[in-house]
Protein backbone atom coordinates (compact mmCIF):
# COMPACT_ATOMS: atom_id res chain seq x y z
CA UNK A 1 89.25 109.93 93.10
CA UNK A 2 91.62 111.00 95.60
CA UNK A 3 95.64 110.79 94.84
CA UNK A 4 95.95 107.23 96.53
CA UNK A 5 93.35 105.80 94.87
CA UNK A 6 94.90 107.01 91.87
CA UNK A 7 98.57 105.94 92.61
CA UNK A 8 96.63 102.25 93.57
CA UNK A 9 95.53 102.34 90.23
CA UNK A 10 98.94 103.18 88.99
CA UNK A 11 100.73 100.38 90.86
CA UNK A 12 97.66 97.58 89.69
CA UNK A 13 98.65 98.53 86.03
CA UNK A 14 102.09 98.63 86.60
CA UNK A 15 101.71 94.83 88.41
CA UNK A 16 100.23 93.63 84.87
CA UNK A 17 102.42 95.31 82.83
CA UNK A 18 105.00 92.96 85.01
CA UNK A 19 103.77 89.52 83.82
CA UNK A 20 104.96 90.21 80.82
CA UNK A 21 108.59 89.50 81.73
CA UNK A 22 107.02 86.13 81.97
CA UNK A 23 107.16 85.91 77.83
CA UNK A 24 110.98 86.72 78.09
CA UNK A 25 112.59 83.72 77.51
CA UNK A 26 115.51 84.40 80.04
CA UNK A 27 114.53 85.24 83.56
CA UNK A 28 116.92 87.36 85.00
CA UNK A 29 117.34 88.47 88.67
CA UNK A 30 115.77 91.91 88.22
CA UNK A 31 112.78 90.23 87.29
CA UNK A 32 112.51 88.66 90.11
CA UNK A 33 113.04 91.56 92.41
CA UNK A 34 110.61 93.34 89.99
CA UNK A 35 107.70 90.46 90.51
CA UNK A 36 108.53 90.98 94.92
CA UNK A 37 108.08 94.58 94.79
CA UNK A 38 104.97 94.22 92.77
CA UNK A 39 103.62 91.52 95.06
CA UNK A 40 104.13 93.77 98.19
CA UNK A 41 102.31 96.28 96.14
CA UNK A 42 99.08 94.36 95.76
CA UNK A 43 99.48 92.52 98.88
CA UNK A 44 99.18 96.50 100.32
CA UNK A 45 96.70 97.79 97.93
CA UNK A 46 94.56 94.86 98.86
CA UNK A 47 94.67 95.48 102.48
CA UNK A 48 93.92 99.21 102.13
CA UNK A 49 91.04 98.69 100.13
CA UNK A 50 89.29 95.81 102.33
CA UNK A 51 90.05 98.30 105.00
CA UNK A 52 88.02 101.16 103.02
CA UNK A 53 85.10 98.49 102.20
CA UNK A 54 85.07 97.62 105.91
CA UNK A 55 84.59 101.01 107.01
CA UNK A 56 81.95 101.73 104.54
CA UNK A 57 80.51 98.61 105.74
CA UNK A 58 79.93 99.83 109.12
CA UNK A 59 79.05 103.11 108.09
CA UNK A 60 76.21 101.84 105.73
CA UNK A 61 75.13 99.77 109.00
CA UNK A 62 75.49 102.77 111.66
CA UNK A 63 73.25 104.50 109.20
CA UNK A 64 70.55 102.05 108.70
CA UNK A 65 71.18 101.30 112.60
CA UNK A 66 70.36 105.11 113.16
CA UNK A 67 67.10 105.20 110.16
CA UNK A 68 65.62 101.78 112.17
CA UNK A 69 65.52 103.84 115.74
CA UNK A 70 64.17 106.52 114.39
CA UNK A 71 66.99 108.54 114.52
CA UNK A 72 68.15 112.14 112.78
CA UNK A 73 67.83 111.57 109.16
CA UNK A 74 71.15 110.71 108.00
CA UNK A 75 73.34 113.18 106.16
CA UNK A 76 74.12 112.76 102.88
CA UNK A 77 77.54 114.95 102.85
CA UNK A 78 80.59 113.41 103.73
């Protein structure tokens, strides 16, 4: 995995381990702040990663686009 996929993964756990201020019985402002910054976080891990499944998309279809007109074979290194 590269290092943002990794550091996506670090934010996603660190999102859960958030909800638990939820058991607290007092909510204080932090938590607030703490549950906004963790919402912008997933709100801009989700976008990067329907961006990465949308390019794969269209490179899976360029590909099969390329293997139905009997094109080059396609490459298999990225």
């Amino acid at each position: 995995m590269r290092r943002m996929e990794i550091a996506e993964s670090v934010l996603i756990v660190l999102a859960l381990a958030s909800l638990w201020l939820f058991a607290l019985p007092q909510r204080a402002l932090w938590h607030k702040l703490v549950w906004l910054v963790m919402l912008a976080a997933m709100a801009w891990i989700a976008v990067r990663r329907l961006r990465r499944i949308r390019a794969a998309t269209d490179e899976a279809k360029r590909i099969r686009d390329e293997a139905e007109r009997g094109g080059p074979p396609p490459s298999l290194t990225p």
